[in-house]
Protein backbone atom coordinates (compact mmCIF):
# COMPACT_ATOMS: atom_id res chain seq x y z
CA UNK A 1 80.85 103.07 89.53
CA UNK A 2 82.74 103.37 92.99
CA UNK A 3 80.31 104.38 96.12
CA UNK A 4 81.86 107.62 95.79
CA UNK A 5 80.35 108.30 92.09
CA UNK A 6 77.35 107.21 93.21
CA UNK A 7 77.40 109.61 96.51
CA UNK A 8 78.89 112.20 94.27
CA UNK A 9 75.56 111.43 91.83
CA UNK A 10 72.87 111.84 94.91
CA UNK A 11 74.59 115.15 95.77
CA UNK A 12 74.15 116.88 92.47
CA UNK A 13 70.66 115.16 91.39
CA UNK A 14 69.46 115.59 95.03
CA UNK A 15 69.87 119.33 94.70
CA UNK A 16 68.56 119.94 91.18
CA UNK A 17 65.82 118.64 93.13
CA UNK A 18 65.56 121.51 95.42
CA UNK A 19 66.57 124.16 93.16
CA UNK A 20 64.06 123.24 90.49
CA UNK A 21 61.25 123.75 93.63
CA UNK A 22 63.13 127.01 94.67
CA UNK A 23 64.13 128.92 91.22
CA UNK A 24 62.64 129.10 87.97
CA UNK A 25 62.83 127.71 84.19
CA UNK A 26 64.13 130.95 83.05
CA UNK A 27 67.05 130.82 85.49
CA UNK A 28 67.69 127.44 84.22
CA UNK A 29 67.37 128.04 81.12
CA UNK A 30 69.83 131.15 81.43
CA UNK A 31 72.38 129.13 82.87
CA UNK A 32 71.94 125.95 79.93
CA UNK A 33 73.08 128.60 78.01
CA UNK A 34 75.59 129.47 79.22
CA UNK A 35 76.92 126.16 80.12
CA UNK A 36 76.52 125.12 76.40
CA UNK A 37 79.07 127.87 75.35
CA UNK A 38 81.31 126.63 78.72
CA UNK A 39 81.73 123.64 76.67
CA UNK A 40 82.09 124.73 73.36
CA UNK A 41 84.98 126.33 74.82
CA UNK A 42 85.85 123.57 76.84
CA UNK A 43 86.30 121.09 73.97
CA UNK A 44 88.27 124.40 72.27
CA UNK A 45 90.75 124.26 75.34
CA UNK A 46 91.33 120.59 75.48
CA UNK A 47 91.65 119.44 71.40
CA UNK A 48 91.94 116.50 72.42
CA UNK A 49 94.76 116.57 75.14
CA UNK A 50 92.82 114.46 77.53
CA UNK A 51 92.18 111.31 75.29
CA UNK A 52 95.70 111.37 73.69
CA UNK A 53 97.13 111.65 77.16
CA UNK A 54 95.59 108.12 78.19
CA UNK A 55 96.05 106.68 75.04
CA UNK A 56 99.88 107.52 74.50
CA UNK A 57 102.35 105.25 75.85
CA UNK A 58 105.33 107.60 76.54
CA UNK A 59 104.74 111.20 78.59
CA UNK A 60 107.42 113.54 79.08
CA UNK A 61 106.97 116.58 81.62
CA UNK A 62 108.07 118.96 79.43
CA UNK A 63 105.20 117.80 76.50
CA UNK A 64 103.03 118.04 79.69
CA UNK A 65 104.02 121.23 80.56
CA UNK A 66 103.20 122.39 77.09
CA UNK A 67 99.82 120.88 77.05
CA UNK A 68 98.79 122.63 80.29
CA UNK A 69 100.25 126.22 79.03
CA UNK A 70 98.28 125.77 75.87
CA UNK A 71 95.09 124.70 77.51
CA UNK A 72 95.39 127.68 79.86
CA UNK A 73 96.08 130.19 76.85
CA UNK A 74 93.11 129.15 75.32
CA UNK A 75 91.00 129.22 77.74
CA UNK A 76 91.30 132.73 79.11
CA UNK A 77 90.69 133.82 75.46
CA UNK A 78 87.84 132.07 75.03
CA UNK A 79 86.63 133.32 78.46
CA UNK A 80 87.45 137.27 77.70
CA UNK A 81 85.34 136.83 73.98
CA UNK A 82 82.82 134.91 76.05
CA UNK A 83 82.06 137.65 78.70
CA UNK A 84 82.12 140.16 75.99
CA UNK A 85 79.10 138.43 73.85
CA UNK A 86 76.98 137.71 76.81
CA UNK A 87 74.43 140.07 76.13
CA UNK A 88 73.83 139.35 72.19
CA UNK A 89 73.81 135.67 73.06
CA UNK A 90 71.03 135.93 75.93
CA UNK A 91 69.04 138.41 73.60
CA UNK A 92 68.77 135.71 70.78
CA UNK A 93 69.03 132.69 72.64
CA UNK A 94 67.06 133.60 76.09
CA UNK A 95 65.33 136.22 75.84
CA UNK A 96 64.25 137.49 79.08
CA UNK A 97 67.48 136.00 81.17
CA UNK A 98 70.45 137.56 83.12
CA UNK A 99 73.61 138.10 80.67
CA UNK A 100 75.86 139.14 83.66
CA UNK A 101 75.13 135.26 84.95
CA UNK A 102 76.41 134.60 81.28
CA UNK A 103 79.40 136.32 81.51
CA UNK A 104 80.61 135.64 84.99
CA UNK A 105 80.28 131.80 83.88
CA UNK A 106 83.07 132.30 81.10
CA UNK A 107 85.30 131.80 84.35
CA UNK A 108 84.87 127.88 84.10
CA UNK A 109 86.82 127.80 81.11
CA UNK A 110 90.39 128.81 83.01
CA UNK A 111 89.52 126.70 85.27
CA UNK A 112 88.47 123.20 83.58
CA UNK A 113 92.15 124.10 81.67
CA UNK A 114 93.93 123.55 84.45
CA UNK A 115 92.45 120.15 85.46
CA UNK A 116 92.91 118.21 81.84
CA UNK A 117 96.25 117.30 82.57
CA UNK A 118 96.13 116.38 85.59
CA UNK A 119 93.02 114.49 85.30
CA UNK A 120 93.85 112.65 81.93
CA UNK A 121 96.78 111.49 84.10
CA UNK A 122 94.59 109.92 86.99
CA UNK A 123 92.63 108.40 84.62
CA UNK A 124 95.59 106.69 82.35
CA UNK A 125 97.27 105.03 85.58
CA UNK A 126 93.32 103.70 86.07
CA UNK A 127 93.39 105.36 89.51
CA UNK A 128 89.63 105.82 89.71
CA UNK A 129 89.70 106.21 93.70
CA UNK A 130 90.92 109.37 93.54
CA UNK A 131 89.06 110.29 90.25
CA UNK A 132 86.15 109.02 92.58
CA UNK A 133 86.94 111.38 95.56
CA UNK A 134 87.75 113.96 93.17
CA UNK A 135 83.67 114.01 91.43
CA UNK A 136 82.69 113.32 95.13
CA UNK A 137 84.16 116.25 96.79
CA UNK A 138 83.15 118.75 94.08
CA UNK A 139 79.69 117.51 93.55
CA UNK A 140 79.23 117.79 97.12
CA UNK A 141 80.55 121.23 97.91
CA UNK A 142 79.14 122.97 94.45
CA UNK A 143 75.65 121.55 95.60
CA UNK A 144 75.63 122.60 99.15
CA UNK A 145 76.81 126.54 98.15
CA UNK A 146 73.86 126.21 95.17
CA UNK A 147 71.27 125.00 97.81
CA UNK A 148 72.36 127.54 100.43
CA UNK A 149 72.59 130.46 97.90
CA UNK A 150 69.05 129.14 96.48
CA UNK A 151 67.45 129.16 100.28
CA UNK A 152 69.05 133.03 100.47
CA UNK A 153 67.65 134.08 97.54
CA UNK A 154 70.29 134.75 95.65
CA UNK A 155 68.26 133.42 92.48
CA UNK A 156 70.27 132.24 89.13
CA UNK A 157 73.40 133.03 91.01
CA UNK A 158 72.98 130.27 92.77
CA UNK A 159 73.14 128.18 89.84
CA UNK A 160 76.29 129.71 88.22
CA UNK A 161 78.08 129.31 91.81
CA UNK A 162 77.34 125.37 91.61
CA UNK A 163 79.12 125.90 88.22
CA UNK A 164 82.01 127.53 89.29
CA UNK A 165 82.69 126.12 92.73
CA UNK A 166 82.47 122.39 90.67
CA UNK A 167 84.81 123.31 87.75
CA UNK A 168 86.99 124.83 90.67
CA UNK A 169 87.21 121.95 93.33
CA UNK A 170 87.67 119.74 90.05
CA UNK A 171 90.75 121.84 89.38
CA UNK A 172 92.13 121.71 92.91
CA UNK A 173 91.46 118.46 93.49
CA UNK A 174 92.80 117.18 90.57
CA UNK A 175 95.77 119.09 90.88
CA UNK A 176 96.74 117.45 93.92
CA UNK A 177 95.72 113.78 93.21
CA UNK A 178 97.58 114.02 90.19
CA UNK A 179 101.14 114.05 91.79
CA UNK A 180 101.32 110.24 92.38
CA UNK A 181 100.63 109.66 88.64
CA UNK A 182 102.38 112.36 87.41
CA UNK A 183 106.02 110.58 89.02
CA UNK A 184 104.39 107.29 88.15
CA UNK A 185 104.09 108.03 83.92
CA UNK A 186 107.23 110.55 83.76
CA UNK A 187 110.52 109.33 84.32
CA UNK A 188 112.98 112.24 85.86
CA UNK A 189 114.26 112.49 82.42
CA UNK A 190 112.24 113.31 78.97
CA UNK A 191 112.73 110.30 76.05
CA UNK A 192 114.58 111.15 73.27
CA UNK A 193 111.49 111.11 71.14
CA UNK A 194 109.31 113.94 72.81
CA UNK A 195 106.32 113.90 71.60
CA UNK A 196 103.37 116.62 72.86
CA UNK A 197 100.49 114.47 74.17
CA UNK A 198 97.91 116.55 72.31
CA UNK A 199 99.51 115.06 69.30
CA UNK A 200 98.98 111.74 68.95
CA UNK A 201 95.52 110.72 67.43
CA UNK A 202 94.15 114.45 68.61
CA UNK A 203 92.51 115.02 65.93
CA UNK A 204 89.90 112.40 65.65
CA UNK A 205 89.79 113.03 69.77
CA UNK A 206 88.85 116.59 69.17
CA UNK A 207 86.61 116.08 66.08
CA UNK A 208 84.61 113.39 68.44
CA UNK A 209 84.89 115.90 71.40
CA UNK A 210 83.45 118.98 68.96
CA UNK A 211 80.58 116.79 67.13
CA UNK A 212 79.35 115.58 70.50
CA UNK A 213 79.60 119.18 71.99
CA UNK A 214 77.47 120.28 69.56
CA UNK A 215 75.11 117.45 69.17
CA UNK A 216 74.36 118.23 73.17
CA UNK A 217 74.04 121.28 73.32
CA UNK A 218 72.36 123.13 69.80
CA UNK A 219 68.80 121.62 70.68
CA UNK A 220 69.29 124.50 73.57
CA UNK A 221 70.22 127.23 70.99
CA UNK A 222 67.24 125.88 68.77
CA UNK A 223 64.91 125.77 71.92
CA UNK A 224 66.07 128.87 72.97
CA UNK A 225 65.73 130.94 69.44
CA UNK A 226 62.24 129.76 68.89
CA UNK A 227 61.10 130.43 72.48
CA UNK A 228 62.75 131.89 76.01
CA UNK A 229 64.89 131.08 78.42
CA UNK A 230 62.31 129.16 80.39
CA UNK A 231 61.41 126.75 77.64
CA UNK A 232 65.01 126.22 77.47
CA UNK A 233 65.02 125.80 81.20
CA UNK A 234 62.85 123.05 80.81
CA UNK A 235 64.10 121.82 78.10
CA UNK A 236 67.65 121.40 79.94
CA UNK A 237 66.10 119.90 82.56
CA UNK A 238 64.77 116.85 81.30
CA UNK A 239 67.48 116.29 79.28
CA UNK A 240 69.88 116.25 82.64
CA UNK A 241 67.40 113.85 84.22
CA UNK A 242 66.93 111.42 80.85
CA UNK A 243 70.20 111.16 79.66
CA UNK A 244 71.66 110.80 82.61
CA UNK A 245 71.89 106.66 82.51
CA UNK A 246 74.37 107.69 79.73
CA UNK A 247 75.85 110.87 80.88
CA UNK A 248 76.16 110.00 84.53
CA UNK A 249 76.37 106.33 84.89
CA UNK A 250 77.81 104.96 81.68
CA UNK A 251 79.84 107.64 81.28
CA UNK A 252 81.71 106.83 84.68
CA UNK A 253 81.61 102.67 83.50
CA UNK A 254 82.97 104.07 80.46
CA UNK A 255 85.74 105.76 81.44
CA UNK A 256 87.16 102.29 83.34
CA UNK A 257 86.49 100.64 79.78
CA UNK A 258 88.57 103.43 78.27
CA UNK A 259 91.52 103.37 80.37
CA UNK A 260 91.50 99.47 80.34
CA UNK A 261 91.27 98.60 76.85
CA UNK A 262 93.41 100.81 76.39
CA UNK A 263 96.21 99.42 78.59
CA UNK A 264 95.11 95.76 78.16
CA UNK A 265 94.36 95.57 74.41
CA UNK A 266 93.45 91.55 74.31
CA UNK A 267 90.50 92.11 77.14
CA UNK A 268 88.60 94.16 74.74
CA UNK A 269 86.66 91.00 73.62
CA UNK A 270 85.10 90.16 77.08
CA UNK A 271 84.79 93.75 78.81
CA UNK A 272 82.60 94.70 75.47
CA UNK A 273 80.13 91.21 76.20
CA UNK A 274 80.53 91.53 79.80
CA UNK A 275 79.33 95.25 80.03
CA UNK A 276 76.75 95.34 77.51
CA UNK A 277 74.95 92.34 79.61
CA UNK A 278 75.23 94.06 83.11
CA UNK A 279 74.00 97.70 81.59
CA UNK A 280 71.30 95.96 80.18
CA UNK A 281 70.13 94.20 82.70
CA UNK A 282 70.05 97.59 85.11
CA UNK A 283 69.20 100.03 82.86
CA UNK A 284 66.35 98.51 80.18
CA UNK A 285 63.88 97.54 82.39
CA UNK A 286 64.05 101.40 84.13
CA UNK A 287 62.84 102.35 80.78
CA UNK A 288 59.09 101.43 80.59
CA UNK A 289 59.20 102.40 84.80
CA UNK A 290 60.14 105.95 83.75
CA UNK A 291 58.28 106.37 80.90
CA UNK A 292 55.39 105.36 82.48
CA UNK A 293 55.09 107.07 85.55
CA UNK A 294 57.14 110.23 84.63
CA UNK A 295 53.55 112.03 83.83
CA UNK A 296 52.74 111.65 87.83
CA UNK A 297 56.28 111.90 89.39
CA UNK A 298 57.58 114.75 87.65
CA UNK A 299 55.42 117.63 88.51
CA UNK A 300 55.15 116.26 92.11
CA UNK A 301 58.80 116.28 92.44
CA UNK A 302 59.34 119.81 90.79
CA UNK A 303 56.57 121.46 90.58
CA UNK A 304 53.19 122.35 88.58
CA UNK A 305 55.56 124.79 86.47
CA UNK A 306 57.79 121.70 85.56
CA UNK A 307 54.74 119.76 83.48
CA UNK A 308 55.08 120.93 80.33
CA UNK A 309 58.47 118.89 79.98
CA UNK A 310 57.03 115.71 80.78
CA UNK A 311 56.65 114.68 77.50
CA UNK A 312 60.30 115.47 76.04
CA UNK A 313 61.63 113.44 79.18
CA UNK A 314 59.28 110.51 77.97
CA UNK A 315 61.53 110.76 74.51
CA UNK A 316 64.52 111.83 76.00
CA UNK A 317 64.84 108.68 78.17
CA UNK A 318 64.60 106.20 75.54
CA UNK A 319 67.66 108.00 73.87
CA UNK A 320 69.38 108.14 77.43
CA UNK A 321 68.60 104.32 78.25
CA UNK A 322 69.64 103.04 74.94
CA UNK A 323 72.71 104.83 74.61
CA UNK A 324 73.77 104.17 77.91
CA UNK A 325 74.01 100.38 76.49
CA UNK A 326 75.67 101.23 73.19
CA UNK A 327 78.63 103.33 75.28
CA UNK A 328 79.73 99.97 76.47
CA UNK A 329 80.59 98.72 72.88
CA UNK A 330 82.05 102.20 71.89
CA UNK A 331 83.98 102.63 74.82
CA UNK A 332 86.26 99.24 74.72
CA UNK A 333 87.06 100.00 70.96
CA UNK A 334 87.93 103.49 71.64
CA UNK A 335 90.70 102.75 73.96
CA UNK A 336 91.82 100.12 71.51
CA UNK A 337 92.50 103.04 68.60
CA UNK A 338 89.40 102.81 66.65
CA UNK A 339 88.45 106.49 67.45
CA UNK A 340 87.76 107.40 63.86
CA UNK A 341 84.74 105.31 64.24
CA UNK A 342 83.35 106.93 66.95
CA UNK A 343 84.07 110.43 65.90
CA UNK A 344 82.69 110.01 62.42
CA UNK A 345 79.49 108.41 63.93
CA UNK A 346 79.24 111.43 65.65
CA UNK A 347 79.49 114.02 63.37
CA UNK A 348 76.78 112.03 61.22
CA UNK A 349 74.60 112.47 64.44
CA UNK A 350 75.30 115.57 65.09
CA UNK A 351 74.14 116.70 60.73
CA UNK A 352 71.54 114.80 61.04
CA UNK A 353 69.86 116.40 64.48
CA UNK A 354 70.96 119.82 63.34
CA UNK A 355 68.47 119.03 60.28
CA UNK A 356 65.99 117.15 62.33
CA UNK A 357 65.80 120.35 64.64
CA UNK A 358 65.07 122.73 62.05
CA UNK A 359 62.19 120.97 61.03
CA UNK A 360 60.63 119.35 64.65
CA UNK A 361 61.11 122.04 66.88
CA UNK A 362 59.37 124.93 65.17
CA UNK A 363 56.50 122.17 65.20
CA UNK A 364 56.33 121.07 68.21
CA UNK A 365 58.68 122.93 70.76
CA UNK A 366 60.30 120.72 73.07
CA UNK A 367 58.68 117.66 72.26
CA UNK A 368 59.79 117.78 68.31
CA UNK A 369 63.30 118.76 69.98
CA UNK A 370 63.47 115.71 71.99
CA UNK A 371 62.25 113.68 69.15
CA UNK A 372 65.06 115.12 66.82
CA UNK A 373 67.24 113.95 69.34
CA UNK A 374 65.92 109.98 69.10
CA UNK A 375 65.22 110.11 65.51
CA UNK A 376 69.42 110.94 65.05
CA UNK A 377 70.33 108.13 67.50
CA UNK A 378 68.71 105.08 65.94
CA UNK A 379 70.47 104.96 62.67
CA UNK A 380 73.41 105.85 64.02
CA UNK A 381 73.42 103.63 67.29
CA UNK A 382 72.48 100.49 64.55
CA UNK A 383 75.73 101.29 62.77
CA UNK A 384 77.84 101.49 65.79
CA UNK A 385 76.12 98.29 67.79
CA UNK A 386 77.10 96.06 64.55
CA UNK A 387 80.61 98.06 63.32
CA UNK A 388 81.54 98.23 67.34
CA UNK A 389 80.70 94.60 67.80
CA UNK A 390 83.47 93.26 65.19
CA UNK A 391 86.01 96.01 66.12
CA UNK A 392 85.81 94.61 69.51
CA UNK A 393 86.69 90.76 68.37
CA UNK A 394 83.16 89.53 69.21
CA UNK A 395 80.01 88.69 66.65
CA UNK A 396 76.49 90.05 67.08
CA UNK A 397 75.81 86.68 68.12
CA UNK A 398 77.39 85.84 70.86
CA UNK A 399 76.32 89.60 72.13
CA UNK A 400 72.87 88.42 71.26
CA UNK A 401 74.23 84.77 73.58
CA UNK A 402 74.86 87.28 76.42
CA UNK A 403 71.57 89.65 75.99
CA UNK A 404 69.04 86.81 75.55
CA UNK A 405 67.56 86.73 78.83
CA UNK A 406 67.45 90.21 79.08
CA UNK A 407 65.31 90.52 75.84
CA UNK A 408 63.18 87.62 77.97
CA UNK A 409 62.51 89.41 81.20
CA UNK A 410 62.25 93.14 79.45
CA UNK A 411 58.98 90.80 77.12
CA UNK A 412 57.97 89.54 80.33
CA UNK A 413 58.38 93.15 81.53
CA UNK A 414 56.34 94.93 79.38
CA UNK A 415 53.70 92.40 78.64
CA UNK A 416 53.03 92.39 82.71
CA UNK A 417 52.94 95.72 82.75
CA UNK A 418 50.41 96.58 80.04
CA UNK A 419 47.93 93.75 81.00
CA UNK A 420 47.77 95.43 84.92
CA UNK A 421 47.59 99.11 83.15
CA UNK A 422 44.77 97.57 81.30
CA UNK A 423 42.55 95.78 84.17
CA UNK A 424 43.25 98.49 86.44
CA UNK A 425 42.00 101.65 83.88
CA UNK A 426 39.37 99.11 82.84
CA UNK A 427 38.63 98.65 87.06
CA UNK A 428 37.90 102.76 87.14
CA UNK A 429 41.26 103.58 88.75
CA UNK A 430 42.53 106.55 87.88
CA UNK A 431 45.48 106.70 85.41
CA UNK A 432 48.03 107.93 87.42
CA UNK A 433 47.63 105.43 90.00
CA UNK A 434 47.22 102.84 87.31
CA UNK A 435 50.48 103.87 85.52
CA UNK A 436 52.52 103.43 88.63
CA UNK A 437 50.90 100.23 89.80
CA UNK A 438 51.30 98.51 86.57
CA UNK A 439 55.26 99.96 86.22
CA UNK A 440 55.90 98.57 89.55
CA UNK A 441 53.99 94.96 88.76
CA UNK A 442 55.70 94.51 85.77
CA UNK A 443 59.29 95.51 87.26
CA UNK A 444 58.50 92.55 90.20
CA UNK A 445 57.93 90.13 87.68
CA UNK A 446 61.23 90.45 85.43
CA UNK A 447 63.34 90.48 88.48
CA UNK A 448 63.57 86.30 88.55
CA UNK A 449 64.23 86.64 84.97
CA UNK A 450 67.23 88.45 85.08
CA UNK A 451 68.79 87.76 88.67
CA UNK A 452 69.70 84.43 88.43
CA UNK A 453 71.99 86.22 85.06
CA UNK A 454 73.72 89.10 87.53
CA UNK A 455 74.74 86.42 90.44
CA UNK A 456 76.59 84.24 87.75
CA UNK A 457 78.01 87.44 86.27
CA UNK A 458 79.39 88.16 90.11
CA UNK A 459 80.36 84.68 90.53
């Protein structure tokens, strides 16, 4: 990730922050809502425009042109039959929220179609500087009007604001960044052979794009039918804060993985090994640190009202953590063509926490959501960590060659960290203290392990 992704990052998580202390569950869980139908419609809009746009070799204006018109038509249907339903979708999905919030959020959808194009266009001539700037300035400027509106008391307005001033400065932005690459990937006249972006290998694209939608976002249409908007609030929020070493910082790696398999087929081999290694090494020993001391951070960092997601964060991290790793195999060998893979992985994922759902979260609320949620990864991660590894020209052994002395420090890790949680409960410290002591202990110790293996990965 550039510095800007990372500033771009601090900006949005920094004011979740704030807003959780300021507004409620219920106005989060109002506005999970309707973000979850925002991209429904979203993937509705793009079918797979985006991905066939980096993927394709030869762009014309005019199949561009007809990309963006049929993005845009789409979307302000979707938006009108969006507004409409607002009120039957808060009454069954959460109860006790705001459906005009609902409704004024179906304006996203006009406004994410206008930035596919141009943004499938930065990210095909690989210029992530201005994709960079682009996340940067939006992130920024949606979280400062949230915050502000938030202090005001403005409510869950000032949570649909963040939404629409990001999906807005996203569409600006991009827009305007898009002009260098635009002249760069369309000669002044079209080839012969014009072919519409949206259809070459769209449809395993949008099939991907649709089963990942939904495998996202139904846990909040489960949550929300068995409960209220504030148990989905919750709900959403630990899932933003635990997934995010996928959503947030592999998604960004992946993205450079993407664009440069894609244009440098024969590298695929090497970015998949090299990858793997570094998000391993930065993101598996964060695990037992979060796990561990998310019982004591958590409600001190949001609030008493906050605790009773604790435990679905616990779950939802492991799922966040691990997947975050398996992106970087999927990723290469998606820009190489093997799409179908992906998108069929998927869509098994997606059945199988759809069934896992109906039976967890009437259980156990939250908890059996989140658990639905890990118990449809595994399987399906195993099948794409050994499928993914031969697609990408490498064996599981010389991935296991690369990961070795991460599985070293992460034993070292964990076996630190559980003999110090031991003396110190056994000492009469309290658990809370204990749990943070021993994470921190046991995070010193696998540092020697695994730095010598990140300065001869920089070297």
């Amino acid at each position: 990730m550039t510095a800007s992704n990372v500033i771009a990052q601090a900006f949005a998580y920094g004011s979740l922050l704030l807003l959780t202390r300021w507004l409620s569950p219920a106005s989060f869980g109002t506005v999970s809502v309707g973000a979850a139908l925002v991209y429904l419609g979203v993937l509705l809009v793009d079918r797979g425009t985006w991905g066939s746009i980096v993927v394709q070799h030869n762009l014309s204006r005019a199949g561009l042109v007809r990309a963006f018109q049929r993005c845009l038509l789409v979307a302000i249907v979707l938006a009108v039959i969006m507004a409409a339903s607002a009120n039957a979708v808060v009454d069954k999905f959460a109860s006790n929220g705001d459906a005009k919030a609902v409704a004024v959020l179906a304006l996203c959808l006009p406004l994410h179609a206008i930035a596919v194009v141009p943004t499938a266009l930065l990210q095909k001539s690989m210029r992530f500087r201005p994709l960079g700037a682009l996340t940067l300035g939006a992130n920024a400027l949606s979280a400062v009007v949230a915050v502000g509106m938030a202090l005001g008391g403005f409510g869950v307005w000032a949570l649909v604001a963040r939404q629409l001033v990001l999906f807005g400065m996203l569409a600006v932005l991009a827009s305007v960044l898009c002009l260098p690459a635009l002249r760069a990937q369309c000669s002044g006249h079209d080839p012969v052979h014009d072919e519409e972006p949206a259809e070459v290998g769209s449809r395993w694209f949008f099939l991907y794009s649709l089963a990942y939608v939904l495998n996202s976002n139904i846990p909040y249409f489960v949550v929300g039918r068995s409960g209220d908007a504030a148990l989905v609030g919750l709900y959403s929020v630990a899932c933003t804060i635990a997934l995010a070493p996928s959503t947030q910082i592999a998604g960004q790696v992946g993205k450079v993985l993407f664009a440069a398999t894609a244009s440098q087929p024969d590298t695929c081999r090497e970015r998949t090994e090299q990858s793997v290694q570094l998000m391993s090494i930065v993101m598996l020993p964060l695990l037992p640190i979060g796990v561990l001391t998310a019982p004591t951070i958590l409600p001190a960092a949001f609030g008493a009202e906050w605790k009773p997601m604790v435990s679905a964060f616990q779950i939802l991290l492991v799922v966040g953590v691990c997947q975050a790793v398996v992106d970087c195999i999927v990723e290469p060998i998606t820009g190489t063509g093997h799409i179908s893979l992906r998108a069929k992985a998927m869509v098994a994922q997606c059945l199988t926490t759809v069934l896992a759902l109906g039976i967890l979260v009437p259980l156990a609320g939250i908890r059996g959501a989140a658990a639905a949620q890990l118990l449809a990864f595994v399987p399906i991660a195993a099948v794409l960590t050994v499928a993914g590894t031969h697609r990408a020209g490498t064996t599981p052994r010389a991935l296991w060659g690369r990961l070795r002395p991460v599985a070293a420090g992460l034993s070292l890790q964990l076996i630190v960290t559980f003999s110090v949680l031991i003396v110190l409960i056994a000492c009469g410290a309290g658990n809370s203290v204990s749990a943070c002591v021993a994470a921190a202990v046991g995070y010193l110790a696998c540092v020697p392990v695994l730095l010598p293996t990140l300065l001869r990965m920089r070297s």
